[in-house]
C-alpha atoms as a PDB file:
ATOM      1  CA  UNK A   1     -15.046 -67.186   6.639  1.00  0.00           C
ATOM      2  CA  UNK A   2     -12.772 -64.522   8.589  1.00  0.00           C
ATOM      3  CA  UNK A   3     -12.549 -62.616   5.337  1.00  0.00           C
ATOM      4  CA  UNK A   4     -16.048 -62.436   4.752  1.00  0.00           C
ATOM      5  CA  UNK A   5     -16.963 -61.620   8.254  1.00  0.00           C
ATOM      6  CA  UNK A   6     -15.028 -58.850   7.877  1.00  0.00           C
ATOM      7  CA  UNK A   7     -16.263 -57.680   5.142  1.00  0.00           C
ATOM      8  CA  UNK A   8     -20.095 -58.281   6.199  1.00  0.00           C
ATOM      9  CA  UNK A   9     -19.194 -56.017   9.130  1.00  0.00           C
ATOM     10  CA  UNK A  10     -17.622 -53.415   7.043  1.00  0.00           C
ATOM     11  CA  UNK A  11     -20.599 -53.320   4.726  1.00  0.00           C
ATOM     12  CA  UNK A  12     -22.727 -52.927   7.761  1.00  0.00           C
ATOM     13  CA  UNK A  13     -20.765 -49.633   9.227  1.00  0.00           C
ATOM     14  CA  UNK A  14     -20.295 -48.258   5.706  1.00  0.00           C
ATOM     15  CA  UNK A  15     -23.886 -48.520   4.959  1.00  0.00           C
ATOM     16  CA  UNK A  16     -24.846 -47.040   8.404  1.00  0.00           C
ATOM     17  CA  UNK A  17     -22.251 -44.483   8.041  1.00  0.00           C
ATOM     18  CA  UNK A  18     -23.531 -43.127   4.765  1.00  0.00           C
ATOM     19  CA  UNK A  19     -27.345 -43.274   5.858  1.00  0.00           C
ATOM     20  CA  UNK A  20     -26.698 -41.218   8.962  1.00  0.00           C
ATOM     21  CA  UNK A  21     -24.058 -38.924   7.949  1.00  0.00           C
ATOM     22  CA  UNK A  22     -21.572 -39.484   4.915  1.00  0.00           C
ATOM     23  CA  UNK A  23     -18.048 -41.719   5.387  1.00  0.00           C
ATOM     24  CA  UNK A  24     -19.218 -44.690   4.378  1.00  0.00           C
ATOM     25  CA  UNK A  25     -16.069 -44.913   2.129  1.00  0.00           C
ATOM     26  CA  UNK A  26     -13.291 -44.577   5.231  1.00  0.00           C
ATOM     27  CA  UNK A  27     -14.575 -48.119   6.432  1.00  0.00           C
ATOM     28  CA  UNK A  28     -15.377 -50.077   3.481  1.00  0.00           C
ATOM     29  CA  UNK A  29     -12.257 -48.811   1.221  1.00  0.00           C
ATOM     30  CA  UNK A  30      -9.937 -50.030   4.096  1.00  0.00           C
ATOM     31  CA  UNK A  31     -11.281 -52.818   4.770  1.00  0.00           C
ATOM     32  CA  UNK A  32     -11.236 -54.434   1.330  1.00  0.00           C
ATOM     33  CA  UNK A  33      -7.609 -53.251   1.119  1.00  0.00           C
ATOM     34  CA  UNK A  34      -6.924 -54.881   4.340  1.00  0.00           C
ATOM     35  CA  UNK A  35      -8.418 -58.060   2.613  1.00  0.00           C
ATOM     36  CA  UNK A  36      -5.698 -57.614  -0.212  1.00  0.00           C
ATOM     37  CA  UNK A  37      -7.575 -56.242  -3.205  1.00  0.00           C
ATOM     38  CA  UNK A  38      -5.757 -53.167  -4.963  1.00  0.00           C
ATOM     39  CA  UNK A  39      -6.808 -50.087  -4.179  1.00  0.00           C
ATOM     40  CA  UNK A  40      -8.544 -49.011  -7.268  1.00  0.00           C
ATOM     41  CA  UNK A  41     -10.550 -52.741  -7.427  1.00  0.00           C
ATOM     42  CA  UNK A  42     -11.103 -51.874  -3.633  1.00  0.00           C
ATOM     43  CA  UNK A  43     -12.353 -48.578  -5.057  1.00  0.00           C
ATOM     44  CA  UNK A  44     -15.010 -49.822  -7.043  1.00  0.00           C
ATOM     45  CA  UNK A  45     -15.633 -52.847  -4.849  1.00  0.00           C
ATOM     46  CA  UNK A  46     -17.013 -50.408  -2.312  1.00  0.00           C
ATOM     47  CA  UNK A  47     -18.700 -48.550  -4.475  1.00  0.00           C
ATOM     48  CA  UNK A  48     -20.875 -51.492  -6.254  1.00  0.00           C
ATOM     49  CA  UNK A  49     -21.370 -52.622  -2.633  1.00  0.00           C
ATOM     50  CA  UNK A  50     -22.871 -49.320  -1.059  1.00  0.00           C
ATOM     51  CA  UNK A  51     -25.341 -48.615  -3.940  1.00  0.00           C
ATOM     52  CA  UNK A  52     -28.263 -51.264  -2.560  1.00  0.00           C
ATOM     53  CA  UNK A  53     -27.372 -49.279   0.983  1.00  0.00           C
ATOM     54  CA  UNK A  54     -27.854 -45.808  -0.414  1.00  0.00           C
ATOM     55  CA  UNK A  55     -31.238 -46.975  -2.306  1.00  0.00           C
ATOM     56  CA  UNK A  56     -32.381 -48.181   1.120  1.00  0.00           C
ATOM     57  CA  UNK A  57     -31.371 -45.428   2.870  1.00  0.00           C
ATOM     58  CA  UNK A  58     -33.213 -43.179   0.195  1.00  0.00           C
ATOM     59  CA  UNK A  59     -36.105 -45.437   0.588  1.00  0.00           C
ATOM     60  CA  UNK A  60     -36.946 -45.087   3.785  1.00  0.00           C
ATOM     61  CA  UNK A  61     -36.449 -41.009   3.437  1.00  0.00           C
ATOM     62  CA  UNK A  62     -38.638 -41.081   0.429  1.00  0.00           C
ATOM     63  CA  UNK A  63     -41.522 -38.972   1.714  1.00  0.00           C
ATOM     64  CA  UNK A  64     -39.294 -36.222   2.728  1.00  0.00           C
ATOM     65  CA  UNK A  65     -37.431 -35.718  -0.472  1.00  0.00           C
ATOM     66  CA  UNK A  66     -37.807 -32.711  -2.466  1.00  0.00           C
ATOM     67  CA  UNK A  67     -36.132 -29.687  -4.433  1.00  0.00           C
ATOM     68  CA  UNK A  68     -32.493 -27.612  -3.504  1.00  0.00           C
ATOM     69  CA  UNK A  69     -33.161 -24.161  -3.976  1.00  0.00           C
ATOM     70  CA  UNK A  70     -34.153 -23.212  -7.722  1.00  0.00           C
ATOM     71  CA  UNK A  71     -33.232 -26.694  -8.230  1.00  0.00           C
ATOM     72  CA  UNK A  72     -36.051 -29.834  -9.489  1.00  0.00           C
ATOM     73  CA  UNK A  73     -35.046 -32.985  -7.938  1.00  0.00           C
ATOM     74  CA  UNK A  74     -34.893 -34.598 -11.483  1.00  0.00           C
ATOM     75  CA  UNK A  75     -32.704 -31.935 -12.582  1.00  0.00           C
ATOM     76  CA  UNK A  76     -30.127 -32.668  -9.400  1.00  0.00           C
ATOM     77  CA  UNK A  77     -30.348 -35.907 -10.113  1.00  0.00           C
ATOM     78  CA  UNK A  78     -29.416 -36.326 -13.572  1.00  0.00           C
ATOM     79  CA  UNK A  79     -26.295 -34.268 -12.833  1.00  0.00           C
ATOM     80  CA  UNK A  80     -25.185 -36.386 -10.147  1.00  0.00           C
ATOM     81  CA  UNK A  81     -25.801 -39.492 -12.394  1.00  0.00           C
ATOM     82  CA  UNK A  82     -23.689 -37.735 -15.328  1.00  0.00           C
ATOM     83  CA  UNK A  83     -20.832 -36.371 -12.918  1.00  0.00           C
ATOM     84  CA  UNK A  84     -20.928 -39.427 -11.387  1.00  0.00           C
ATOM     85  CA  UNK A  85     -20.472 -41.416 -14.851  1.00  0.00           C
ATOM     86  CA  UNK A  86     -17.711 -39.273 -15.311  1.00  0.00           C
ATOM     87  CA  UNK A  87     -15.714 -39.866 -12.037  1.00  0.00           C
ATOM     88  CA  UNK A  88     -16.032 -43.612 -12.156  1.00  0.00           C
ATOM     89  CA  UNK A  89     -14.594 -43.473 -15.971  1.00  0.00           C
ATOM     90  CA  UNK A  90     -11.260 -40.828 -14.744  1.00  0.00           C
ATOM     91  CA  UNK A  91     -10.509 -43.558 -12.299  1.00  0.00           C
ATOM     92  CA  UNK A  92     -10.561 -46.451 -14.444  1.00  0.00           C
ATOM     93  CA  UNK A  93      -8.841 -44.466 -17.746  1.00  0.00           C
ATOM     94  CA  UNK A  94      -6.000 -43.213 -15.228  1.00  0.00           C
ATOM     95  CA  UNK A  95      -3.088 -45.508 -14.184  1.00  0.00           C
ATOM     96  CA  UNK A  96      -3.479 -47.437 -11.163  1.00  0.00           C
ATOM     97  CA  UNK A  97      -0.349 -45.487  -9.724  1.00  0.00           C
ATOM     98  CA  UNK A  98      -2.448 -42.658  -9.823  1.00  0.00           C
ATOM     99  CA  UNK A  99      -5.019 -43.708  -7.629  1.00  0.00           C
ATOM    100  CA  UNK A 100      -2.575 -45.429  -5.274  1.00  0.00           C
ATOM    101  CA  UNK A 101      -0.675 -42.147  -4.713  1.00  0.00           C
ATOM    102  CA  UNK A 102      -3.894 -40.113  -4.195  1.00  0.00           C
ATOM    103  CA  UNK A 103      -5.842 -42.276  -1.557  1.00  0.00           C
ATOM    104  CA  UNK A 104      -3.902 -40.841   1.336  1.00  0.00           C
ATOM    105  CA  UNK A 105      -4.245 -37.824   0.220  1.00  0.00           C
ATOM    106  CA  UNK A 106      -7.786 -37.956  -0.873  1.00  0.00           C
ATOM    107  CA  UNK A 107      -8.789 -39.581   2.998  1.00  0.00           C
ATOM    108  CA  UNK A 108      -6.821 -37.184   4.498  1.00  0.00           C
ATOM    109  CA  UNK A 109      -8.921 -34.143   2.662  1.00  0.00           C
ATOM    110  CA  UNK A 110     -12.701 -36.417   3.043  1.00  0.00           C
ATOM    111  CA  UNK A 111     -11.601 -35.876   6.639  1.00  0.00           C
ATOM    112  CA  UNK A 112     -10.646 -31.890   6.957  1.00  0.00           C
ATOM    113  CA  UNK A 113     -14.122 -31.575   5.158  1.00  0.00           C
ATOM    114  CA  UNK A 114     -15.768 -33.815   7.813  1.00  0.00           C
ATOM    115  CA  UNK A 115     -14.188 -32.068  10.316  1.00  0.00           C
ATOM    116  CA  UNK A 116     -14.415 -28.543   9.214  1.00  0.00           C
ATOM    117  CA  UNK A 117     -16.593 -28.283   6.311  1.00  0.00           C
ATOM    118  CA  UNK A 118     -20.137 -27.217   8.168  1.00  0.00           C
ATOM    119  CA  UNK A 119     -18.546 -24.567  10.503  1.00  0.00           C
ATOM    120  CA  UNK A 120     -17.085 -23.239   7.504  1.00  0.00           C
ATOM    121  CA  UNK A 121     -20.398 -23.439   5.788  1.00  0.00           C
ATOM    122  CA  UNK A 122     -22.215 -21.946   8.748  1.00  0.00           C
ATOM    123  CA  UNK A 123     -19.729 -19.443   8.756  1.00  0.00           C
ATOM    124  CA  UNK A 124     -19.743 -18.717   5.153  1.00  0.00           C
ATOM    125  CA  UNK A 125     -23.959 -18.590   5.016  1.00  0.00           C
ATOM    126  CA  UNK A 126     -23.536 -16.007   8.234  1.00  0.00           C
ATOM    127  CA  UNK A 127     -21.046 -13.710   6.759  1.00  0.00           C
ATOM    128  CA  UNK A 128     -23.190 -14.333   2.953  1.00  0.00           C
ATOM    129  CA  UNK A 129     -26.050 -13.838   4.582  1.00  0.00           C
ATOM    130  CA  UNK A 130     -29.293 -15.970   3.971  1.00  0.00           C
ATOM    131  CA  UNK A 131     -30.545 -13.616   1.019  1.00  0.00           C
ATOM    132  CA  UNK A 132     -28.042 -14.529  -1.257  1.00  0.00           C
ATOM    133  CA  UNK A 133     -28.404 -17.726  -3.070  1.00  0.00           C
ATOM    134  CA  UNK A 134     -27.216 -19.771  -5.535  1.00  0.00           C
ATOM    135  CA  UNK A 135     -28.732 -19.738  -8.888  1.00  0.00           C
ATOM    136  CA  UNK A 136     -30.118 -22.861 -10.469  1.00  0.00           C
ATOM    137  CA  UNK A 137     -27.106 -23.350 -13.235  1.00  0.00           C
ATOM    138  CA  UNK A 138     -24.618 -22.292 -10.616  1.00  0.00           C
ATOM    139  CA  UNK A 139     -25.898 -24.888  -8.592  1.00  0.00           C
ATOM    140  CA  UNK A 140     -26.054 -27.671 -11.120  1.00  0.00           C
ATOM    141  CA  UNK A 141     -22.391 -26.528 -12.064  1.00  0.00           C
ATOM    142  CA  UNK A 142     -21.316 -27.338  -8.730  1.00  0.00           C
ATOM    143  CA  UNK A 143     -23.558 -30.385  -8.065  1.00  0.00           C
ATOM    144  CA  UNK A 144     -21.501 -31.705 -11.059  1.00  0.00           C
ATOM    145  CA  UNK A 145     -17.852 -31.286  -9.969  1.00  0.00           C
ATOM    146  CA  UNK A 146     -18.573 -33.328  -6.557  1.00  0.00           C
ATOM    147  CA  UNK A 147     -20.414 -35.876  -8.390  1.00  0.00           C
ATOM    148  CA  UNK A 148     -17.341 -36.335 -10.078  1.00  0.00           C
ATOM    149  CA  UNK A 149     -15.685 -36.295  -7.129  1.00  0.00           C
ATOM    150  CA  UNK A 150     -17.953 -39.186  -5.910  1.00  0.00           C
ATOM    151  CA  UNK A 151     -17.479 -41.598  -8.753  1.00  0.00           C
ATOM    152  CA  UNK A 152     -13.813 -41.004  -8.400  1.00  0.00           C
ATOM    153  CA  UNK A 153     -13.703 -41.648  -4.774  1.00  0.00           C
ATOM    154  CA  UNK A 154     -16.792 -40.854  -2.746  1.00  0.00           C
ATOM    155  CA  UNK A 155     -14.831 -39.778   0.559  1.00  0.00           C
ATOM    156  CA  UNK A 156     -17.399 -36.986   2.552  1.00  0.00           C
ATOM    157  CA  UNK A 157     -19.079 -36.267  -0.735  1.00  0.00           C
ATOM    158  CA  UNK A 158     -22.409 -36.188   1.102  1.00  0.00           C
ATOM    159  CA  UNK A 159     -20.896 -33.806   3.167  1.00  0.00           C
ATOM    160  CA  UNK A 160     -19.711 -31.292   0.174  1.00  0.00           C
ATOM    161  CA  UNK A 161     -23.372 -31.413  -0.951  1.00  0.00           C
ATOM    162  CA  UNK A 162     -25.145 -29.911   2.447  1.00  0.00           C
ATOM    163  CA  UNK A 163     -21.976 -28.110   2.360  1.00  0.00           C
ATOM    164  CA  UNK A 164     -22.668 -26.859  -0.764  1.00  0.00           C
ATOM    165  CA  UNK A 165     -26.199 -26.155  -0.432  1.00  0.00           C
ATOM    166  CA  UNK A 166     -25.860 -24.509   3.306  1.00  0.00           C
ATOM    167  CA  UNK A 167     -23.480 -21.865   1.732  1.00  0.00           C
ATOM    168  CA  UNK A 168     -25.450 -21.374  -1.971  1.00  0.00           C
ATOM    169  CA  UNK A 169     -29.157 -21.375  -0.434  1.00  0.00           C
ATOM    170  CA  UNK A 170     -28.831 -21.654   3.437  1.00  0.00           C
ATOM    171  CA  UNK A 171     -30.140 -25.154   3.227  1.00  0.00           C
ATOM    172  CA  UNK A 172     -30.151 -26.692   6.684  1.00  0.00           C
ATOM    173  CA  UNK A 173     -28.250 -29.891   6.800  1.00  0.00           C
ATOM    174  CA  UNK A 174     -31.280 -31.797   8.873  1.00  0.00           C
ATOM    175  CA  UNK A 175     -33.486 -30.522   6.426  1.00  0.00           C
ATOM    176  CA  UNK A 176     -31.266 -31.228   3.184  1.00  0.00           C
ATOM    177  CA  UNK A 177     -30.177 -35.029   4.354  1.00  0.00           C
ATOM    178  CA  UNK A 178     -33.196 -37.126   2.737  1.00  0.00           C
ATOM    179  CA  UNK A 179     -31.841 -35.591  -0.662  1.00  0.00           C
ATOM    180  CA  UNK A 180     -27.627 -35.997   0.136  1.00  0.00           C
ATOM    181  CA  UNK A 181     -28.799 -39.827   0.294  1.00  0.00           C
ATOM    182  CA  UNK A 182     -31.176 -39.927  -2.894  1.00  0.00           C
ATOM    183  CA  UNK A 183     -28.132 -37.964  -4.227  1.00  0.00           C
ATOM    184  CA  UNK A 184     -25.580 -40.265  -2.978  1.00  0.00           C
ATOM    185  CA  UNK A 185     -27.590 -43.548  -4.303  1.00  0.00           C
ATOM    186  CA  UNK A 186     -27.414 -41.488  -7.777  1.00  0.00           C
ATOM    187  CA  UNK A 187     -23.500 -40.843  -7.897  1.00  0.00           C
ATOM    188  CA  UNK A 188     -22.912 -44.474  -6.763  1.00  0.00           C
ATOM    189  CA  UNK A 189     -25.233 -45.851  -9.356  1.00  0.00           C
ATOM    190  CA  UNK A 190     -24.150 -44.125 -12.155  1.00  0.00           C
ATOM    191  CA  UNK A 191     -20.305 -45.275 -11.143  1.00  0.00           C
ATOM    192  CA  UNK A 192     -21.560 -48.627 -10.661  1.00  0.00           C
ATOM    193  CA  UNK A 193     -22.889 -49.197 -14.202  1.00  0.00           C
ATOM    194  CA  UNK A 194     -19.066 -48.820 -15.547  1.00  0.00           C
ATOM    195  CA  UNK A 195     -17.181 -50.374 -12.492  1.00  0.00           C
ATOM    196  CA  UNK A 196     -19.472 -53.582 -13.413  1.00  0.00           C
ATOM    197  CA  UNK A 197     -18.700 -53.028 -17.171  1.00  0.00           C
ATOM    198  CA  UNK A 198     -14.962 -52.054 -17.064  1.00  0.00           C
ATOM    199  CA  UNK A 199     -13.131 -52.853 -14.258  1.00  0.00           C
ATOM    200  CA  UNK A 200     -12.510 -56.377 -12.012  1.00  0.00           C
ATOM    201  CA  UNK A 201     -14.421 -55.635  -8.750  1.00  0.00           C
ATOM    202  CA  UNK A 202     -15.997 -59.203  -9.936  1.00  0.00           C
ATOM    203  CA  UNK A 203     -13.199 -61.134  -9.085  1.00  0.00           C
ATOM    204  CA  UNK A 204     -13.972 -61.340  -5.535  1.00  0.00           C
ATOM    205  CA  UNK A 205     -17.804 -62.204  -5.882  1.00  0.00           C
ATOM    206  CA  UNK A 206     -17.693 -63.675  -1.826  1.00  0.00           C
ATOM    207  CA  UNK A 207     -16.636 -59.888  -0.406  1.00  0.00           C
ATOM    208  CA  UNK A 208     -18.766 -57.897  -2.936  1.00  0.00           C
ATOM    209  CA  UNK A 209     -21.715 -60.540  -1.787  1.00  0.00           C
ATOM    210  CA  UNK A 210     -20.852 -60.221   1.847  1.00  0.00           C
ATOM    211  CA  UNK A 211     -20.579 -56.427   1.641  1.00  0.00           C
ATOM    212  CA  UNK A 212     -23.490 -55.726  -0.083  1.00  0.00           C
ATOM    213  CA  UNK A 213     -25.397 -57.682   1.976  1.00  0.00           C
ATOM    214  CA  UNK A 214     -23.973 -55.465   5.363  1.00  0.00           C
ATOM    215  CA  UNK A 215     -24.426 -52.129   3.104  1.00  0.00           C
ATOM    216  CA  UNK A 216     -28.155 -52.792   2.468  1.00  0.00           C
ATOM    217  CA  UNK A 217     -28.704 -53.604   6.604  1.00  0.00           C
ATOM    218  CA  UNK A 218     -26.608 -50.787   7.661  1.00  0.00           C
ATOM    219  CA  UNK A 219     -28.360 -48.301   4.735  1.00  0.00           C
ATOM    220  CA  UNK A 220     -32.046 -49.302   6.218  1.00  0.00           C
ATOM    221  CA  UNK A 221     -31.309 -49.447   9.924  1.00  0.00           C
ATOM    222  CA  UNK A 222     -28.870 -46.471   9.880  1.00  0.00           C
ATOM    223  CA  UNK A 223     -31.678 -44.318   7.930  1.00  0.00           C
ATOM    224  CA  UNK A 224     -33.876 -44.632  10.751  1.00  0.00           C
ATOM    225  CA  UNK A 225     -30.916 -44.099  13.362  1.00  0.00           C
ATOM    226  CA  UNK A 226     -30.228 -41.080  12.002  1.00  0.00           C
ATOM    227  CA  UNK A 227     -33.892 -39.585  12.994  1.00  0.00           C
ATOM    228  CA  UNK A 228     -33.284 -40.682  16.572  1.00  0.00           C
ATOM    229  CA  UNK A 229     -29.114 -40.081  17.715  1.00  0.00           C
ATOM    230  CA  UNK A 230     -28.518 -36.545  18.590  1.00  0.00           C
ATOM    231  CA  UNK A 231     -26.398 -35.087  16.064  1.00  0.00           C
ATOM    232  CA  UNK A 232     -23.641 -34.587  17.845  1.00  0.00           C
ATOM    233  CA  UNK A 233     -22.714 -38.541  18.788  1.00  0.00           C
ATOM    234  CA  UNK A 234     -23.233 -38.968  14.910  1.00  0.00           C
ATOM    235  CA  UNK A 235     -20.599 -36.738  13.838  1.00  0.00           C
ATOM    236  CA  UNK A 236     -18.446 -37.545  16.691  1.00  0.00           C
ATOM    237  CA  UNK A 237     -18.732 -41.484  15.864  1.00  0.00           C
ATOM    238  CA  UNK A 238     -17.973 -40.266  12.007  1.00  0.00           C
ATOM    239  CA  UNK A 239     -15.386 -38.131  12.447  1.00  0.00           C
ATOM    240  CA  UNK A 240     -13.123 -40.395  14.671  1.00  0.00           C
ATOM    241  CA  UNK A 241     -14.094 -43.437  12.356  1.00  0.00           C
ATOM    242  CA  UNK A 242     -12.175 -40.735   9.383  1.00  0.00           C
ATOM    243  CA  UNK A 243      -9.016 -39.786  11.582  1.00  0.00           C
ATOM    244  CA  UNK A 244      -8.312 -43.474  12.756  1.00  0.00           C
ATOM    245  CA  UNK A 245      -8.805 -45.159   9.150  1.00  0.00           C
ATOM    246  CA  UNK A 246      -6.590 -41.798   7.459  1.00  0.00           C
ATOM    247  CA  UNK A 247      -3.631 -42.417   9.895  1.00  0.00           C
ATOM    248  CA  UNK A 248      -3.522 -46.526   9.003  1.00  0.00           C
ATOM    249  CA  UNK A 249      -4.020 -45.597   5.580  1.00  0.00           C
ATOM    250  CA  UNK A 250      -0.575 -43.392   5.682  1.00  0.00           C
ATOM    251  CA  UNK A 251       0.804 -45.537   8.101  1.00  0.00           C
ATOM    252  CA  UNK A 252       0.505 -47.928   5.743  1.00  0.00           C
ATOM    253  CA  UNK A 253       1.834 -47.051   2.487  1.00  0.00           C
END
């Protein structure tokens, strides 16, 4: 009962997480490690179990979804569901010793990104200046790389997007957050469809129950928290939920 508790709970803060900001991966990835799955099933564990979160969270944003840029929202979409794909097939097709070695790593970067990645972005449009943009294939070029990215391991990918589009088109990151989540729910569903096919995120049905169950909760209720927080608290809650779960991670292998 402990186990799934815990793992209810982390389903719950991942979902929120991802609905209000990005991260979602810092709590649930550790948390199923914790619970002594592999890193790699733990991987794809998290990722089956924040899709039903991300489709809430898009859900409830619905109305105020529309086009990046030059960019069609079907068009954005079908390249995060294809880079996606593509992600979620590197990590099962590459040894497990692979993904073992890179997690660390890979936290430790999600969180430099959290950290740092809109000042640089602000700073970046600023210097740019707003005129310059993106064009559509450049765009969809670059759309692809962090989908790939995301079905690989997901850390702060919502985060590279408004990055992305805040430098390329001088998107603004309130404005450009009902389509990171549509976005999000598109990378983890495409990544989904193999880690259900090819890999043994299965063998624990009680966790993946218990955090899907927390993910969907935390995607709904966390989509609406996000429209009444002041950003500030939400990246401040987000960002020290990254450093503390990075330094166990290292601490730990």
């Amino acid at each position: 009962m402990f186990e799934i508790l815990l793992a209810l709970l982390a389903g719950i803060a991942a979902g929120a997480l991802n609905a209000v900001g990005g991260g979602g991966t810092f709590v649930a990835l550790p948390a199923l490690v914790a619970l002594g799955l592999t890193p790699v099933t733990a991987n794809a564990l998290s990722r089956i179990a924040l899709v039903p979160g991300a489709l809430a969270g898009a859900w409830v944003c619905r109305r105020e979804i529309g086009p990046v840029g030059p960019t069609s929202m079907r068009e954005l979409t079908a390249v995060s569901v294809v880079g996606g794909g593509v992600g979620a097939g590197l990590l099962l097709v590459l040894p497990a010793s692979s993904f073992d070695a890179a997690a660390p790593w890979l936290l430790a970067f999600a969180t430099v990104v959290l950290a740092f990645g809109r000042r640089v972005s602000q700073a970046l449009s600023d210097r740019l200046g707003r005129s310059v943009a993106l064009s559509s294939r450049a765009l969809l070029t670059g759309q692809f790389f962090i989908a790939v990215y995301g079905g690989y391991f997901g850390g702060a990918v919502g985060v590279m997007m408004l990055a992305l589009w805040g430098i390329g088109l001088g998107l603004d990151s309130a404005a450009g957050n009902p389509m990171r989540i549509a976005q999000l729910a598109a990378i983890f569903a495409s990544a989904t469809v193999l880690f259900l096919v090819a890999s043994d995120a299965l063998s624990a049905p009680l966790l993946l129950g218990a955090m899907l169950v927390g993910a969907v909760a935390g995607g709904y209720g966390g989509a609406h928290l996000a429209r009444r927080l002041p950003a500030p608290l939400l990246r401040g809650v987000l960002l020290t939920t990254a450093v503390t779960t990075t330094v166990l991670y290292f601490l730990r292998g």
